[in-house]
N, C-alpha and C. Protein backbone atom coordinates (compact mmCIF):
# COMPACT_ATOMS: atom_id res chain seq x y z
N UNK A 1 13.12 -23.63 -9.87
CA UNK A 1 13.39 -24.05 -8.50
C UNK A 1 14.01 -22.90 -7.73
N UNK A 2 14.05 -22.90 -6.32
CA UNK A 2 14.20 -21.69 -5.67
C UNK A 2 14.95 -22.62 -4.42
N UNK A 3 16.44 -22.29 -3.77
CA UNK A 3 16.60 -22.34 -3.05
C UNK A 3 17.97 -21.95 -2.89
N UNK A 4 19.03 -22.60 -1.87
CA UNK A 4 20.12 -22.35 -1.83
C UNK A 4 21.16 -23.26 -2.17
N UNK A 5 22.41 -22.24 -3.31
CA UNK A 5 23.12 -23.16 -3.91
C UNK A 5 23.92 -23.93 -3.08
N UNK A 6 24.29 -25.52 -3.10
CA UNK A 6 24.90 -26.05 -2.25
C UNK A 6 26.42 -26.31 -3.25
N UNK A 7 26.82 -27.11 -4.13
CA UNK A 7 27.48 -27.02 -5.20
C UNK A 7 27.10 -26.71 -6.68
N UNK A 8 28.28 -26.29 -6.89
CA UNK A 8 28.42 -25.44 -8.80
C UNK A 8 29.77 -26.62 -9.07
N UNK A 9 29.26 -27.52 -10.28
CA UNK A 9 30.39 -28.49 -10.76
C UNK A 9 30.45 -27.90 -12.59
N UNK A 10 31.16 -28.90 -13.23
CA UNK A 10 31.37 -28.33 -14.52
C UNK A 10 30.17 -28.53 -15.10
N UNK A 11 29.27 -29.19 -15.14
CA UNK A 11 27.83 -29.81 -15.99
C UNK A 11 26.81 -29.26 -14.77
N UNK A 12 26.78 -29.72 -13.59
CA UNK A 12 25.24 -29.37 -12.87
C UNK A 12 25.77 -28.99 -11.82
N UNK A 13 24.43 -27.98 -11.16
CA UNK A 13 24.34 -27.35 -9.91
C UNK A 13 23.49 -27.89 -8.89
N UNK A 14 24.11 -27.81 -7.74
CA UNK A 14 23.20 -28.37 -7.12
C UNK A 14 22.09 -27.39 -6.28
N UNK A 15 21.00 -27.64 -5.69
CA UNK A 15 20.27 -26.50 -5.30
C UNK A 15 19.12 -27.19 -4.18
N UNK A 16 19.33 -27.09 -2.88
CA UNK A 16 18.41 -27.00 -1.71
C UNK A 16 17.54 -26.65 -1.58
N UNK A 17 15.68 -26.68 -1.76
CA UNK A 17 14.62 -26.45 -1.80
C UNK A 17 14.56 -25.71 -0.13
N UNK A 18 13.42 -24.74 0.12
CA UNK A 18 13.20 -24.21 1.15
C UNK A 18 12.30 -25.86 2.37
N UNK A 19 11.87 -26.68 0.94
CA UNK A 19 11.38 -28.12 1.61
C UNK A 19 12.48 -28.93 1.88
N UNK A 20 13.77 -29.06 1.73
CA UNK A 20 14.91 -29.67 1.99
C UNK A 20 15.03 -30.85 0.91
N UNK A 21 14.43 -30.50 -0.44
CA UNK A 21 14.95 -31.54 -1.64
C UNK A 21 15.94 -30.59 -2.13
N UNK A 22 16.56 -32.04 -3.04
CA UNK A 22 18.32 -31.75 -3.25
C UNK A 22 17.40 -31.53 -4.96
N UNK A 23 18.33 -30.61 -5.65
CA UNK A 23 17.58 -30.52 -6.96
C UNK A 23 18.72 -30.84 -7.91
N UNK A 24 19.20 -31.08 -8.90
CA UNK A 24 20.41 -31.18 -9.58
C UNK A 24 19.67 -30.54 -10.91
N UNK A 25 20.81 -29.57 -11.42
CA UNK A 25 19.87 -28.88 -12.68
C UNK A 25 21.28 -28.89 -13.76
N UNK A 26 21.56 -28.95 -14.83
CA UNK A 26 22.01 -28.89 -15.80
C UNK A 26 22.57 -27.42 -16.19
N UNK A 27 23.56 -27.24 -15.73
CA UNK A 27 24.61 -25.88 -16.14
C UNK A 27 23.58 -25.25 -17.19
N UNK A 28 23.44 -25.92 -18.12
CA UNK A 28 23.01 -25.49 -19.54
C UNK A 28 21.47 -25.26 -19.22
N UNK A 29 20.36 -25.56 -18.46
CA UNK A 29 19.15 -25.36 -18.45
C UNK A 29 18.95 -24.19 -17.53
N UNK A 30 20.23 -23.65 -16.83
CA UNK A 30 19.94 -22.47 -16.11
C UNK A 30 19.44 -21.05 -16.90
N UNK A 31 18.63 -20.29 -16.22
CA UNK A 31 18.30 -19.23 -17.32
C UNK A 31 18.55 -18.16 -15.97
N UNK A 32 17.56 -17.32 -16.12
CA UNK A 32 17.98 -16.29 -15.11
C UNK A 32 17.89 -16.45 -13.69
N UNK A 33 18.75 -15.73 -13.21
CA UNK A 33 18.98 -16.73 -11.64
C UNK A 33 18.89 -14.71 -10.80
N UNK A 34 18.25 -15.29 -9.72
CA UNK A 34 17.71 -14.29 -8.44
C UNK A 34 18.58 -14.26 -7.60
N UNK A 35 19.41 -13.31 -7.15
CA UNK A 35 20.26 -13.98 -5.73
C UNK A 35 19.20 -13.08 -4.61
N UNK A 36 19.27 -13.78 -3.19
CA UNK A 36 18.15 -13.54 -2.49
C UNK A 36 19.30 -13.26 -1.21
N UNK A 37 21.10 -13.95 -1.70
CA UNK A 37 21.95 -13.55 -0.35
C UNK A 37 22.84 -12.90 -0.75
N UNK A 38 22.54 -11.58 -1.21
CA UNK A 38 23.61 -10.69 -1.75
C UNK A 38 23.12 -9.23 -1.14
N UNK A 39 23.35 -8.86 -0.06
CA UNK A 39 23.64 -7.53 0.84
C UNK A 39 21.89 -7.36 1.03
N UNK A 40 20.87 -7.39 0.63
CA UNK A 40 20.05 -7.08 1.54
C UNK A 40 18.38 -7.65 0.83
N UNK A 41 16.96 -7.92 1.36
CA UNK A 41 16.30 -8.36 0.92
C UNK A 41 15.08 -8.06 1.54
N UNK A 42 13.86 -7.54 0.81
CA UNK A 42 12.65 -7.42 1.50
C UNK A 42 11.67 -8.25 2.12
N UNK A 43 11.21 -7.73 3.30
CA UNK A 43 9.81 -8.66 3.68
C UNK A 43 9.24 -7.92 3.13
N UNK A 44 8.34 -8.71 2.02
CA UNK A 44 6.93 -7.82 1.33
C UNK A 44 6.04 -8.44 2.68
N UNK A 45 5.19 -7.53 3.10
CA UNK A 45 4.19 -7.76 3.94
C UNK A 45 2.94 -7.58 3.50
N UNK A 46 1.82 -7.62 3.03
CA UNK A 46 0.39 -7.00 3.06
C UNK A 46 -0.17 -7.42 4.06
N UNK A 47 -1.33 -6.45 4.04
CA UNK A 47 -2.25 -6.76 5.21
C UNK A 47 -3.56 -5.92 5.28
N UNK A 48 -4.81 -6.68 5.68
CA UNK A 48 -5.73 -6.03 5.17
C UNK A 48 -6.30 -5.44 6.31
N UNK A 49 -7.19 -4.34 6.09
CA UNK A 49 -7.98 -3.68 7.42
C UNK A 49 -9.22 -3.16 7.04
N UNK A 50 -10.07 -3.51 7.94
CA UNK A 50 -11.81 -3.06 7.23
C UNK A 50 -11.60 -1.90 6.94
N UNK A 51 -12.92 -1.44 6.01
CA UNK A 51 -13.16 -0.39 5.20
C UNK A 51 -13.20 1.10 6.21
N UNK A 52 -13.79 0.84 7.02
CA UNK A 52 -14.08 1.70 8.62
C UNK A 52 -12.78 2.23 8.85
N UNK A 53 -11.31 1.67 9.28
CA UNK A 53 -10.35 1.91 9.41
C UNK A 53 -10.17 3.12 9.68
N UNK A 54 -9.32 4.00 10.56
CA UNK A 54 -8.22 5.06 10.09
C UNK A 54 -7.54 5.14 9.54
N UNK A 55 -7.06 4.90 8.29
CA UNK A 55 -5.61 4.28 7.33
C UNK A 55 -4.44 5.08 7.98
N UNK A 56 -4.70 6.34 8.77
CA UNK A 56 -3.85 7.25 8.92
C UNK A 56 -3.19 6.34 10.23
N UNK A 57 -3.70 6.27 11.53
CA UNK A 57 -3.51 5.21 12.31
C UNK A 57 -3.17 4.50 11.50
N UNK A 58 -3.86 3.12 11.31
CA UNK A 58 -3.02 2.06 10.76
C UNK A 58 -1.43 2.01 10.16
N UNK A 59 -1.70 3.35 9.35
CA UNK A 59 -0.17 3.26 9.37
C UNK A 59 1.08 3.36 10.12
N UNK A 60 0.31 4.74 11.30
CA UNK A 60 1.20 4.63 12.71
C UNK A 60 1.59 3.25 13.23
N UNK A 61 0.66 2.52 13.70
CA UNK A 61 0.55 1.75 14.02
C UNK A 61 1.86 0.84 13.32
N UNK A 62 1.48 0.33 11.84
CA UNK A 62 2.48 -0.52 11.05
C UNK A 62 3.93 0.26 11.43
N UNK A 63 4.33 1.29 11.42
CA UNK A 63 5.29 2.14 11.69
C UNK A 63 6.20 1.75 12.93
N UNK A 64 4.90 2.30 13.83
CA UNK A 64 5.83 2.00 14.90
C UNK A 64 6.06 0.22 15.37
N UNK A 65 5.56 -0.46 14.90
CA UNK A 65 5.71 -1.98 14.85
C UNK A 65 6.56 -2.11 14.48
N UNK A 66 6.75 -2.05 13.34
CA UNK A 66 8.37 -2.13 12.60
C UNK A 66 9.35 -1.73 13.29
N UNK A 67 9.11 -0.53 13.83
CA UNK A 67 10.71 -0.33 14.53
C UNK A 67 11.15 -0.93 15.88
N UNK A 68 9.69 -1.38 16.97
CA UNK A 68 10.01 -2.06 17.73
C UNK A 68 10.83 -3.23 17.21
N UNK A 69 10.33 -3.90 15.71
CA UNK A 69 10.75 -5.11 15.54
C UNK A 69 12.26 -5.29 15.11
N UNK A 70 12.91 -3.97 14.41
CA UNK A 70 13.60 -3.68 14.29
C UNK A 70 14.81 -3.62 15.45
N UNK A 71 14.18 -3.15 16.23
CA UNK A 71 15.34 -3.07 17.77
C UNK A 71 15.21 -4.35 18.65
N UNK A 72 14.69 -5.63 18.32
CA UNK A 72 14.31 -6.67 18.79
C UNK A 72 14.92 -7.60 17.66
N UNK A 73 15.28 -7.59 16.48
CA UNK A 73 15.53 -8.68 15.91
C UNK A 73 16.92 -8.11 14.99
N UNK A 74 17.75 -8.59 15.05
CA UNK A 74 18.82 -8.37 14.26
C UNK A 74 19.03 -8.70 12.82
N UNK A 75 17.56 -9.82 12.55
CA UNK A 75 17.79 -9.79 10.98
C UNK A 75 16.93 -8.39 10.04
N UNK A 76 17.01 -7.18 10.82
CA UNK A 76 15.96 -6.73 10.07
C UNK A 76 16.70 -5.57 10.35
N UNK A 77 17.23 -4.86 8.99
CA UNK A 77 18.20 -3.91 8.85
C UNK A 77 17.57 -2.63 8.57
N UNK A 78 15.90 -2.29 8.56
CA UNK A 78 15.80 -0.97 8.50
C UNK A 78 14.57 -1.12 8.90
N UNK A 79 13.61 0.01 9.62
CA UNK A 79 12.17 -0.28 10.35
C UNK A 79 11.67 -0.55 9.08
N UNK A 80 10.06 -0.98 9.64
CA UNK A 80 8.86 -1.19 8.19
C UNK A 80 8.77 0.26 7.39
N UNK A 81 8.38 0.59 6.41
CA UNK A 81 8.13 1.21 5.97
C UNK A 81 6.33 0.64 4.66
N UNK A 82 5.46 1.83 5.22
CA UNK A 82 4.13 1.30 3.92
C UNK A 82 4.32 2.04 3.46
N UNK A 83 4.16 1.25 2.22
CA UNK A 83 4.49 1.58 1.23
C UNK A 83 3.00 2.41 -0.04
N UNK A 84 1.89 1.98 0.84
CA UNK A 84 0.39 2.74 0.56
C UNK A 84 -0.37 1.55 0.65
N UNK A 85 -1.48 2.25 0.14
CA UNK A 85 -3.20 1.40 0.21
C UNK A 85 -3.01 0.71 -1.30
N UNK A 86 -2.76 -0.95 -1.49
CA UNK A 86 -2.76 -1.35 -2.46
C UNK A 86 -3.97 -2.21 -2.98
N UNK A 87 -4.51 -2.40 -2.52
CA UNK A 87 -5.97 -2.43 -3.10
C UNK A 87 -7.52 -2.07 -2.36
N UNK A 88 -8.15 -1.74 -3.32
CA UNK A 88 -9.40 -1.97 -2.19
C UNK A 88 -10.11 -3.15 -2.87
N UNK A 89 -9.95 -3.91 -1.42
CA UNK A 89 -10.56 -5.49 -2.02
C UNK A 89 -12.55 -5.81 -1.72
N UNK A 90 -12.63 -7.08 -1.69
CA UNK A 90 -13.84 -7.54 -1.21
C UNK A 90 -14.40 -6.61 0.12
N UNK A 91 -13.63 -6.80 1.33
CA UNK A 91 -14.12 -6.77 2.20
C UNK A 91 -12.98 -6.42 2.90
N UNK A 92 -11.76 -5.58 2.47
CA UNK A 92 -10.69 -5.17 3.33
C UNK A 92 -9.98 -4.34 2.51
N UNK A 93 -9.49 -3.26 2.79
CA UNK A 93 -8.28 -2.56 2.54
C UNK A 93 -6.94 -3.47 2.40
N UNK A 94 -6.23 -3.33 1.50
CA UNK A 94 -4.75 -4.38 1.63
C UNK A 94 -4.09 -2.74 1.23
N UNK A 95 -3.27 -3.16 2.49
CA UNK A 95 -1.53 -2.64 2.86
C UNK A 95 -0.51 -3.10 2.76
N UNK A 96 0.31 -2.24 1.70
CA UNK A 96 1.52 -3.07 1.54
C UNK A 96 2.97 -2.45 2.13
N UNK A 97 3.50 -2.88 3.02
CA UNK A 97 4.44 -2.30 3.46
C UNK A 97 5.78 -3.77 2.86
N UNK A 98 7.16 -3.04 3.03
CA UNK A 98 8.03 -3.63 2.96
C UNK A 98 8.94 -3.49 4.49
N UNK A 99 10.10 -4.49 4.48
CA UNK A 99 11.06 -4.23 5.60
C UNK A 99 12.32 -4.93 5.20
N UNK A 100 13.43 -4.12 5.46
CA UNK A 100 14.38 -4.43 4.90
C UNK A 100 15.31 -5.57 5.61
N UNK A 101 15.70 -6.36 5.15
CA UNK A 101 15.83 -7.69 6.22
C UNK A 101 17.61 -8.35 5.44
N UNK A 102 18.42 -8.92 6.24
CA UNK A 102 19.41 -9.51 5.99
C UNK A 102 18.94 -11.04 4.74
N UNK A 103 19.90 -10.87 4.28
CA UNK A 103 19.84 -12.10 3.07
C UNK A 103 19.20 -13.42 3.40
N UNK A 104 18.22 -13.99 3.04
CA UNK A 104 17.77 -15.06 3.51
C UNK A 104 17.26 -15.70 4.70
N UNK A 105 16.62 -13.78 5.27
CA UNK A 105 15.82 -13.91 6.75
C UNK A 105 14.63 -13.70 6.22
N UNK A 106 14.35 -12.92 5.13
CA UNK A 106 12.94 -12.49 4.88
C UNK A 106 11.49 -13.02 5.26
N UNK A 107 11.40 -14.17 5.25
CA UNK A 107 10.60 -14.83 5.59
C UNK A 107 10.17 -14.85 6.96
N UNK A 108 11.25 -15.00 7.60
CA UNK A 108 11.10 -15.06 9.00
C UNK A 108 10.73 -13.52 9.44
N UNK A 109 11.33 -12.14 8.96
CA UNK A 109 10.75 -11.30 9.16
C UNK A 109 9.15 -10.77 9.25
N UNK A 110 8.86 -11.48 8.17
CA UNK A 110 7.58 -11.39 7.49
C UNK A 110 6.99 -11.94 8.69
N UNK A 111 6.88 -13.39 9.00
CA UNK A 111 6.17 -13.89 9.93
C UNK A 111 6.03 -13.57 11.34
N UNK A 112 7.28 -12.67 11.54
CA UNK A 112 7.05 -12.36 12.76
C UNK A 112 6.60 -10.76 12.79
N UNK A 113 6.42 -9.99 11.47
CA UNK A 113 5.88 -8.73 11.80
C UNK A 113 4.29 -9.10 11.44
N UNK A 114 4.22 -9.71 10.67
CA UNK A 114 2.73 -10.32 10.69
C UNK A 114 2.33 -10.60 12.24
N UNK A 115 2.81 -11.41 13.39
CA UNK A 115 1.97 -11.70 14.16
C UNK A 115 1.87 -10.50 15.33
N UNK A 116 3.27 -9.74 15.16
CA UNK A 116 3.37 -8.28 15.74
C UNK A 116 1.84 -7.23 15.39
N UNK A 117 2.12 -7.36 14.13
CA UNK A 117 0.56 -6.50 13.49
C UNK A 117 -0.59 -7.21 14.26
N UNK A 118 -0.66 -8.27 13.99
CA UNK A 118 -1.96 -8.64 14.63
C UNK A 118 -2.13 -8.33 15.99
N UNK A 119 -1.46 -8.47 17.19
CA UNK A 119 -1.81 -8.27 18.31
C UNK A 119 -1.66 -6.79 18.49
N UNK A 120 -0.64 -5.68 17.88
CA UNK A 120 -1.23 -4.72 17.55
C UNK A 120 -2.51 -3.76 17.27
N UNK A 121 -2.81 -4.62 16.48
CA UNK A 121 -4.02 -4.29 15.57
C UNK A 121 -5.36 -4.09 16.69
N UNK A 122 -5.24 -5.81 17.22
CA UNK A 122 -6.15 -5.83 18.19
C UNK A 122 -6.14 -5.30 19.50
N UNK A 123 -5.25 -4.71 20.16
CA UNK A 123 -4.97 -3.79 21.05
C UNK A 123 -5.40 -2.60 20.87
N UNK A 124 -5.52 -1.82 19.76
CA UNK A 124 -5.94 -0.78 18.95
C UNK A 124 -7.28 -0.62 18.56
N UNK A 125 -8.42 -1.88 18.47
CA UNK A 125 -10.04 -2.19 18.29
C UNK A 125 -9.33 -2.34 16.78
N UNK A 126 -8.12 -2.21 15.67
CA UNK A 126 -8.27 -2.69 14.30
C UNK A 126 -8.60 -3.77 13.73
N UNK A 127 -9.62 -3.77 13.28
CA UNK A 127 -10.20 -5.17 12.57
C UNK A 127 -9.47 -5.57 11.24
N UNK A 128 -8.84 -6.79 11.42
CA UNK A 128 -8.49 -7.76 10.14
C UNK A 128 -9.78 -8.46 9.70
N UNK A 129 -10.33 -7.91 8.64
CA UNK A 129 -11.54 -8.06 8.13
C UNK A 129 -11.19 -9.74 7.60
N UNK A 130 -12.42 -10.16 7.43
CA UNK A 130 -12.21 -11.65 6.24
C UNK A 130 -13.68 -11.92 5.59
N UNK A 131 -13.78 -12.62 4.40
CA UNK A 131 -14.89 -12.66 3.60
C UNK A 131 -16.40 -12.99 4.56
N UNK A 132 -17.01 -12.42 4.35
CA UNK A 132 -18.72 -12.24 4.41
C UNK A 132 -19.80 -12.30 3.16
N UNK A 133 -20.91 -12.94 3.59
CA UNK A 133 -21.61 -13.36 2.37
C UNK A 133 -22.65 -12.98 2.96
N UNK A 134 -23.86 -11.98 2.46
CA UNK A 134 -25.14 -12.23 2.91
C UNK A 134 -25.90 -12.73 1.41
N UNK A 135 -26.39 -13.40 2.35
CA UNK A 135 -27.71 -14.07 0.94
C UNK A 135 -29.16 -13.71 1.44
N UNK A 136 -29.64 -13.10 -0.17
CA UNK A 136 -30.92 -12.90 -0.21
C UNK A 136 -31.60 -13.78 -1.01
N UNK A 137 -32.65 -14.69 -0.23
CA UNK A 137 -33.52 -16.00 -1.05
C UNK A 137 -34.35 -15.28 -1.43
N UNK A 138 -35.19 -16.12 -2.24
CA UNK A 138 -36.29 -15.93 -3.06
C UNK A 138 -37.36 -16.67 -2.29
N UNK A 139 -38.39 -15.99 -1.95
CA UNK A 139 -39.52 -16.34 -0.96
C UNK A 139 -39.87 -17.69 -1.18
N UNK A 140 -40.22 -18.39 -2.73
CA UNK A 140 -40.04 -19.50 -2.74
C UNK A 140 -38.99 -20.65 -1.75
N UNK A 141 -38.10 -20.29 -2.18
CA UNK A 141 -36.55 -21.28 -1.84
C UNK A 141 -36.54 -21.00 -0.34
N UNK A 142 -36.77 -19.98 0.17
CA UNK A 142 -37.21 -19.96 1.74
C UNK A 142 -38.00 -20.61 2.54
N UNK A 143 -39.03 -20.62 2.05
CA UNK A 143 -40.23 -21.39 2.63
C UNK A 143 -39.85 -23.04 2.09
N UNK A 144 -39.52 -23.28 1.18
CA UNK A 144 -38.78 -24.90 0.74
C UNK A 144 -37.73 -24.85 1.88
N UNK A 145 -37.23 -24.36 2.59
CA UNK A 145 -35.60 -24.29 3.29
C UNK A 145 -36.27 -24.55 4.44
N UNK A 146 -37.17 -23.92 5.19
CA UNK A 146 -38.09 -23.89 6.62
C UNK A 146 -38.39 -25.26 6.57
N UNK A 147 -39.29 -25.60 5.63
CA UNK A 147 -40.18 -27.20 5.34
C UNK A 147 -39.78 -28.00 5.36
N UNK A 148 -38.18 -28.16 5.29
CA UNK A 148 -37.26 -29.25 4.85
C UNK A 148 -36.90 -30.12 6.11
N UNK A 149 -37.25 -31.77 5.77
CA UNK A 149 -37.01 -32.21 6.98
C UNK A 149 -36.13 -33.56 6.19
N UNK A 150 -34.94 -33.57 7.04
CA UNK A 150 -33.81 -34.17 6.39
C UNK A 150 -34.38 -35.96 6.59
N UNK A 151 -34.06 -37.00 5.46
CA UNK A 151 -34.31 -38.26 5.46
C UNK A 151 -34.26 -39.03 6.61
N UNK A 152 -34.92 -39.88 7.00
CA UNK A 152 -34.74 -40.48 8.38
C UNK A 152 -33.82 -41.73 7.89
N UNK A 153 -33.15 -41.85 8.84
CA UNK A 153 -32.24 -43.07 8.68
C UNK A 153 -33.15 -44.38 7.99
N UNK A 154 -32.42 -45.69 7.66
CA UNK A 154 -33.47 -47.17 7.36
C UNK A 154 -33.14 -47.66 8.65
N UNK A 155 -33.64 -48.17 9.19
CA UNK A 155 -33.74 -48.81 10.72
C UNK A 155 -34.22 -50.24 10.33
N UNK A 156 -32.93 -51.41 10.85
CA UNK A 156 -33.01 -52.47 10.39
C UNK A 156 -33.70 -53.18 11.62
């Protein structure tokens, strides 16, 4: 479970879901515990950009986003920084940048440099690519696909 501790008693803890359930866990079933509000915490961000791209731009771009966002939001204690090209996927480049954010803002960072990037992006002609499929039929299954005339209703 993941959230924030509300009480620590002698037997169980209690613990606040990011969905607002109350969790009660057993002193003894705790194993390793994450603190997420202890001096500072990342927005992991990715983000993908067609293959075409400038990566060199793009990163300007992510760069200077970050620091606008940085001088605009007070939970966010150091500009973005990318961190490189972390995969080459299907049909997009994924970028992973981080940003360094106050204890238990991260999220909210995230979401709001995400929608920063995007209108960015698109101000810029950068395409946020997303999956594409071309299909090649078989001359058969084509000509069956043309011919096909869907069931007529029963008409009472």
């Amino acid at each position: 479970a993941a959230g924030i501790v509300e009480a620590i008693d002698v037997r169980t803890t209690r613990l606040r879901d990011p969905d607002g359930q109350l969790h009660i866990i057993r002193n003894g079933q705790l194993g390793n515990i994450v603190n997420f509000s202890k001096g500072y915490i990342y927005a992991v961000v990715e983000i993908g950009v067609a293959y075409d791209a400038d990566l060199d731009r793009v990163f300007e771009i992510i760069e200077e986003t970050g620091q606008k966002l940085q001088q605009t939001n007070d939970d966010v204690l150091e500009p973005t920084e990318v961190e490189g090209l972390a995969e080459f996927g299907e049909s997009r480049l994924l970028i992973h940048t981080i940003t360094k954010a106050k204890p238990g803002r991260h999220r909210e960072v995230g979401y709001e440099l995400r929608k920063k990037l995007k209108v960015a992006f698109e101000q810029e002609g950068i395409e946020i690519p997303f999956a594409q499929r071309v299909l090649t039929l078989n001359p058969k299954v084509k000509r069956a696909i043309n011919h096909f005339q869907p069931p007529k209703e029963n008409v009472k």
